[in-house]
C-alpha atoms as a PDB file:
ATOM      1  CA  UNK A   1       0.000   0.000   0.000  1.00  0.00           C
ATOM      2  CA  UNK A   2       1.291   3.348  -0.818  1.00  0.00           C
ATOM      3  CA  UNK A   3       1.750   5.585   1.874  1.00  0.00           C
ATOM      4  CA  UNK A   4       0.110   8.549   1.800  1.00  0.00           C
ATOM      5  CA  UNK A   5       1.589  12.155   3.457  1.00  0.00           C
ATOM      6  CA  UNK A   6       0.719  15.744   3.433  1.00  0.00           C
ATOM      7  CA  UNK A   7      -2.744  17.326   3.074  1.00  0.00           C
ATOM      8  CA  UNK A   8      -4.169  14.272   1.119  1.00  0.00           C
ATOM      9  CA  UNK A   9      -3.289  12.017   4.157  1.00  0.00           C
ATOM     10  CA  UNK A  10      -6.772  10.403   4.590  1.00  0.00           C
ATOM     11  CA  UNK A  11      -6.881  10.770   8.424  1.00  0.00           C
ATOM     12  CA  UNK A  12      -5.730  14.491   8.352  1.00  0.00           C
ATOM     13  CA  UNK A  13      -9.088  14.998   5.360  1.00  0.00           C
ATOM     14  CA  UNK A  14     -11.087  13.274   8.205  1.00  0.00           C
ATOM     15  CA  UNK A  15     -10.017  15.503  10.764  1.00  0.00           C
ATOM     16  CA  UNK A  16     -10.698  18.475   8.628  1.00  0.00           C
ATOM     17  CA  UNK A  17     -13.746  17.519   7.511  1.00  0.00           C
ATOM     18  CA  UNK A  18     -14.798  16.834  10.997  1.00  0.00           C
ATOM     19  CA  UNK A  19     -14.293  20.336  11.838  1.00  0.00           C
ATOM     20  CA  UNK A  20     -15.597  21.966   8.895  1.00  0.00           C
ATOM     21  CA  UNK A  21     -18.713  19.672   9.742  1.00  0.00           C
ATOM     22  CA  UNK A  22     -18.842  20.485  13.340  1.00  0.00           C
ATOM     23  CA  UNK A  23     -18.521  24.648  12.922  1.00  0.00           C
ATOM     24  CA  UNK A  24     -21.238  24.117  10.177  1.00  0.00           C
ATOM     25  CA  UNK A  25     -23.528  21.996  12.650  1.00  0.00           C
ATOM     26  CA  UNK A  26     -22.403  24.580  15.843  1.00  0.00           C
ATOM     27  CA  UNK A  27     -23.995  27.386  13.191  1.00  0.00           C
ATOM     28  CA  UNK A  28     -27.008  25.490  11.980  1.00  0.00           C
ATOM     29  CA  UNK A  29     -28.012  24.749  16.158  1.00  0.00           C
ATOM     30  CA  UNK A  30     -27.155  28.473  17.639  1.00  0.00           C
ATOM     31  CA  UNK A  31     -30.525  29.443  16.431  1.00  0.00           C
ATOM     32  CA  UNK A  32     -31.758  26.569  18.790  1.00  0.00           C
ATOM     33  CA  UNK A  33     -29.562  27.341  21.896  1.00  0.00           C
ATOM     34  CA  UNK A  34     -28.129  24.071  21.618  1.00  0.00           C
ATOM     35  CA  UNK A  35     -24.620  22.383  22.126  1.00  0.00           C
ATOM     36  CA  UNK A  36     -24.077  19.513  19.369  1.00  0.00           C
ATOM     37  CA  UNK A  37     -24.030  16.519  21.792  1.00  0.00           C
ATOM     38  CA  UNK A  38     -27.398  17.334  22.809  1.00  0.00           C
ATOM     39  CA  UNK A  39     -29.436  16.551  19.606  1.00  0.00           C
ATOM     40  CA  UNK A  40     -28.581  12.477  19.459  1.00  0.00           C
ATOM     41  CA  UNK A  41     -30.216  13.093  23.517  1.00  0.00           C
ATOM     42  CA  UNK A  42     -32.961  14.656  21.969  1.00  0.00           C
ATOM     43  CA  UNK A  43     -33.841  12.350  19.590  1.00  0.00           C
ATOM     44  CA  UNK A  44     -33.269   9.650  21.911  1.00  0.00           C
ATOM     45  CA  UNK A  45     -36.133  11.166  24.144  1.00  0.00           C
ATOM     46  CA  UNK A  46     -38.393  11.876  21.568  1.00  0.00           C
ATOM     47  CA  UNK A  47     -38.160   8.128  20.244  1.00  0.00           C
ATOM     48  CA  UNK A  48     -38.441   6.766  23.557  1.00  0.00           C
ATOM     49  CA  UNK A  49     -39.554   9.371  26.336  1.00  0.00           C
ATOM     50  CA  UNK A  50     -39.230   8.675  30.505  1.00  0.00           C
ATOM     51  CA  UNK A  51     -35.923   7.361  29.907  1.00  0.00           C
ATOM     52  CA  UNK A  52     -33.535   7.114  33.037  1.00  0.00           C
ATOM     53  CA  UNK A  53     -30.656   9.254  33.331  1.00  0.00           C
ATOM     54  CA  UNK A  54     -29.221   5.607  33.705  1.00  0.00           C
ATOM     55  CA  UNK A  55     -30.254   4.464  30.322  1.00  0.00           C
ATOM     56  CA  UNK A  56     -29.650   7.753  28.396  1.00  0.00           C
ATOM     57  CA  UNK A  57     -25.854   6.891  29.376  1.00  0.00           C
ATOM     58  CA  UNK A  58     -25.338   4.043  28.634  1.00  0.00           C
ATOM     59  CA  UNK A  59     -27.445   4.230  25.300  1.00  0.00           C
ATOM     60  CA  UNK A  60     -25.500   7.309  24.236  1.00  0.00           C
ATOM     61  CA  UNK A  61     -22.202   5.764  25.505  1.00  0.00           C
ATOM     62  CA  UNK A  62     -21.268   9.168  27.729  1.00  0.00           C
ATOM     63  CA  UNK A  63     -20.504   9.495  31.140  1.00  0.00           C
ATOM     64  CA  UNK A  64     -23.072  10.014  33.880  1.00  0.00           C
ATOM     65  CA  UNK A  65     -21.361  13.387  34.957  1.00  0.00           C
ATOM     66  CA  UNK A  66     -21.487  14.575  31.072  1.00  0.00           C
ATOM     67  CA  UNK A  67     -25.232  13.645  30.909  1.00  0.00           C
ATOM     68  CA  UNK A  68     -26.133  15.393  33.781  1.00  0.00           C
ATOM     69  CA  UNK A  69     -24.407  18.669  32.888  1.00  0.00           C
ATOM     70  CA  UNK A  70     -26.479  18.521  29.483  1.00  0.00           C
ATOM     71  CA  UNK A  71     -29.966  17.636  31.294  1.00  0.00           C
ATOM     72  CA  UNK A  72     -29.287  20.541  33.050  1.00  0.00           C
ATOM     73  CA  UNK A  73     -28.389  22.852  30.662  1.00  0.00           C
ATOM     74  CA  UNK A  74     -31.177  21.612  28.626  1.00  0.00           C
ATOM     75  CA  UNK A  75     -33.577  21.725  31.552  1.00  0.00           C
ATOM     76  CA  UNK A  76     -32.802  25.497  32.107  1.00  0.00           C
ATOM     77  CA  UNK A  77     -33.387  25.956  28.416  1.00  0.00           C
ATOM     78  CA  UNK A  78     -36.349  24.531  28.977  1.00  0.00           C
ATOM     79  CA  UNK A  79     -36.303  21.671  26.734  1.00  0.00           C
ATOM     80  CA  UNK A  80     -36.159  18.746  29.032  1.00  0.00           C
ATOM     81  CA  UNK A  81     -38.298  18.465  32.270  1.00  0.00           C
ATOM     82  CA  UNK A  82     -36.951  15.404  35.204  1.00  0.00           C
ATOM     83  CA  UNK A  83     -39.770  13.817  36.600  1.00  0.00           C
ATOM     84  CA  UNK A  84     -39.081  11.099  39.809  1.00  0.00           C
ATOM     85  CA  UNK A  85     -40.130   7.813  39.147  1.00  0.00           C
ATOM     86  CA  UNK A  86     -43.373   6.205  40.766  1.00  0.00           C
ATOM     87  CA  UNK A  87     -41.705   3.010  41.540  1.00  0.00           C
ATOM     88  CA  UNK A  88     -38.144   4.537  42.933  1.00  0.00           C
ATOM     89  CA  UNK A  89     -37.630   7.326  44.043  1.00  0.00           C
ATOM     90  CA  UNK A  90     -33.897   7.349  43.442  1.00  0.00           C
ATOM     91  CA  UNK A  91     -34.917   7.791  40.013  1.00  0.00           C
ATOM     92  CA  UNK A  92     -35.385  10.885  37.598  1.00  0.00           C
ATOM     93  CA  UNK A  93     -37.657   9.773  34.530  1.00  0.00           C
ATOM     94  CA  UNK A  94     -36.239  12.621  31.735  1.00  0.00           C
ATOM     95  CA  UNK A  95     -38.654  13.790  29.035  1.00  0.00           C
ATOM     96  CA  UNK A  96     -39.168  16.562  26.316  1.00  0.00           C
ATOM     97  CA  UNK A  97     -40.743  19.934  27.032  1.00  0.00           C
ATOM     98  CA  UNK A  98     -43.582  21.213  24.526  1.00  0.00           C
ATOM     99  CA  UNK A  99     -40.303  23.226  23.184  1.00  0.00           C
ATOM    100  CA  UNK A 100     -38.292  20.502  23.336  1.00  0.00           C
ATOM    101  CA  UNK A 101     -40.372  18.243  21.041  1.00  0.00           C
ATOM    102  CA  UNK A 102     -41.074  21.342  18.656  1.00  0.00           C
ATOM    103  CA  UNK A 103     -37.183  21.614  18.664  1.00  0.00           C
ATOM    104  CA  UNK A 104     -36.204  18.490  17.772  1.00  0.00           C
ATOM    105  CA  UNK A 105     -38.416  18.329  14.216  1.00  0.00           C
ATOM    106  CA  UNK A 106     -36.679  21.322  13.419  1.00  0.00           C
ATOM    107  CA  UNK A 107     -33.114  20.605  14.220  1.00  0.00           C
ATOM    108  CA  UNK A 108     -33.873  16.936  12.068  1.00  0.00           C
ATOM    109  CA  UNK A 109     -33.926  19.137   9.343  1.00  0.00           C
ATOM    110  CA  UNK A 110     -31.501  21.334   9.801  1.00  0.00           C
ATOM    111  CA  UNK A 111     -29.271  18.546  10.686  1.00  0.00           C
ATOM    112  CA  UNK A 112     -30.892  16.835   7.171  1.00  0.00           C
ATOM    113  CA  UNK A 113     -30.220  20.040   5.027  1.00  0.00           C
ATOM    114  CA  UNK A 114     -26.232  19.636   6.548  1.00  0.00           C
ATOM    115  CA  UNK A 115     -26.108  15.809   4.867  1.00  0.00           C
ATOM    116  CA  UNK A 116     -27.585  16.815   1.696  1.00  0.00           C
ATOM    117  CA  UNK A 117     -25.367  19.495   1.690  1.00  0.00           C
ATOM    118  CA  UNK A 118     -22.380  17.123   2.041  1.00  0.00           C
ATOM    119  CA  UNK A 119     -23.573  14.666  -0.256  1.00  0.00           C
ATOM    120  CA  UNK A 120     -24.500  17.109  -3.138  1.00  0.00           C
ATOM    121  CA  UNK A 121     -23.171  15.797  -6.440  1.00  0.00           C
ATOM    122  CA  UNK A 122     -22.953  12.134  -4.985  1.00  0.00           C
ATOM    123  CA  UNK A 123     -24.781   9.594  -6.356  1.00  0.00           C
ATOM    124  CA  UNK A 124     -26.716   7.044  -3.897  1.00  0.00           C
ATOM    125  CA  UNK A 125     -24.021   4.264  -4.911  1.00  0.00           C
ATOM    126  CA  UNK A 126     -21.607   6.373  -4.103  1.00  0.00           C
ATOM    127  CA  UNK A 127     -23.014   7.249  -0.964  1.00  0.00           C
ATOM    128  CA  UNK A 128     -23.478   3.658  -0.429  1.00  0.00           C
ATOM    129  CA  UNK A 129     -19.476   3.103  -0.951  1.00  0.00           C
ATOM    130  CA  UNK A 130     -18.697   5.925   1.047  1.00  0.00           C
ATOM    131  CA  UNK A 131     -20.509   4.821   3.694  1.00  0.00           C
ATOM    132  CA  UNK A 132     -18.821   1.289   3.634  1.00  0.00           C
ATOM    133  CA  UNK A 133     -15.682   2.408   3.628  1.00  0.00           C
ATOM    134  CA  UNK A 134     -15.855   4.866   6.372  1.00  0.00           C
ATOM    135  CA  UNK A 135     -17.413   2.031   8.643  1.00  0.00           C
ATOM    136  CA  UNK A 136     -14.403   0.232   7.575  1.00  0.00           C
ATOM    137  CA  UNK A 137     -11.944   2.721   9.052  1.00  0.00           C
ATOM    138  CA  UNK A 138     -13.811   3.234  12.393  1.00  0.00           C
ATOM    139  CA  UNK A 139     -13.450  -0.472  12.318  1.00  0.00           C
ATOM    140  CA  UNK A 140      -9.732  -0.838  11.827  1.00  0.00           C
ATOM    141  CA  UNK A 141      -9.518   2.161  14.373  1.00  0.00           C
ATOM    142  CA  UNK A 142     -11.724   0.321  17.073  1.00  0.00           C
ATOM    143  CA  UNK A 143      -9.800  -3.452  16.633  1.00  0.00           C
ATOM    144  CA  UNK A 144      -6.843  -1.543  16.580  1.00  0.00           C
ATOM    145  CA  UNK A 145      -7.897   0.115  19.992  1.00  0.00           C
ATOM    146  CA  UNK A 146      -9.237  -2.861  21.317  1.00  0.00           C
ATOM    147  CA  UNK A 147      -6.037  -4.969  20.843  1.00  0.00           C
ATOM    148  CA  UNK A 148      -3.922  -2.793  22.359  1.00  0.00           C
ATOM    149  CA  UNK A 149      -5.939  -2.238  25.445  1.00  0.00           C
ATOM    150  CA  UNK A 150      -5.756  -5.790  25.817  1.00  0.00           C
ATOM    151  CA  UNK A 151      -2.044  -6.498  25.808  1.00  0.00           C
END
C-alpha cells in the first residue's frame, strides 16, 4: 500500500472535515440554543420518552457526569423536564418539554439540510461506498484500539 503524506493524508481529510462539519452543525443549532451533543439526547427522548438518566448513558455511551451537565443545561433551556419515578424514588424519569419536542423536528432538518449538503453531487451508490468504507476505518480504528488495550 502506498503511503500517503501531506494534506491528502486520509486521516488528516477526516479531521478536517470533521471540523468543517462540526462549525457548520455549531452554526445550523445556535438558532436553537443548543450544544451539538445534545441533539442524538434529543432524539433519543423523543423516540423513547421517561428514559432514566441511567439508560440515556449508557445508550448514548457518555458518562453520567457529562449527561447530567447537558440535562441541566437543557432543563434550564427549557427543553427537558426530570420527573421522579413512581416506583423509585432514586430515580429521575427525563422527558421533552412542549419546546423541546417542537425543537427536535426542526433541528432533524436542519441537521438533514447539513447531509444533503455534504452529499451534493454524490450519487446514492456512491453514498453507499462511502458509507462502507468509512465504517471500515472506524473499524480498523476500534480493533486496533481494542487490541492494544488488551495487551
Amino acid at each position: 500500500m502506498r503511503k500517503r503524506h501531506g494534506p491528502d493524508h486520509v486521516t488528516r481529510m477526516i479531521r478536517h472535515l470533521q471540523r468543517v462539519h462540526q462549525h457548520e452543525m455549531n452554526r445550523l443549532l445556535q438558532q436553537y440554543d443548543i450544544y451539538p451533543g445534545q441533539p442524538p439526547l434529543m432524539f433519543t427522548l423523543d423516540r423513547e420518552p421517561g428514559r432514566s438518566q441511567a439508560e440515556l448513558a449508557r445508550e448514548l455511551d457518555i458518562k453520567p457526569a457529562t449527561l447530567t451537565i447537558m440535562l441541566n443545561r437543557m432543563e434550564k433551556n427549557g427543553y427537558v423536564r426530570r420527573e421522579t419515578d413512581s416506583q423509585d424514588q432514586r430515580v429521575s424519569r427525563i422527558y421533552l418539554t412542549d419546546k423541546g419536542q417542537a425543537a427536535v423536528g426542526e433541528i432533524r432538518e436542519s441537521l438533514q439540510t447539513l447531509e444533503n449538503r455534504a452529499m451534493d453531487g454524490f450519487s446514492d451508490d456512491e453514498v453507499l461506498l462511502l458509507k462502507g468504507m468509512l465504517a471500515r476505518i472506524r473499524d480498523n480504528m476500534k480493533s486496533r484500539s481494542e487490541d492494544e488495550q488488551t495487551t
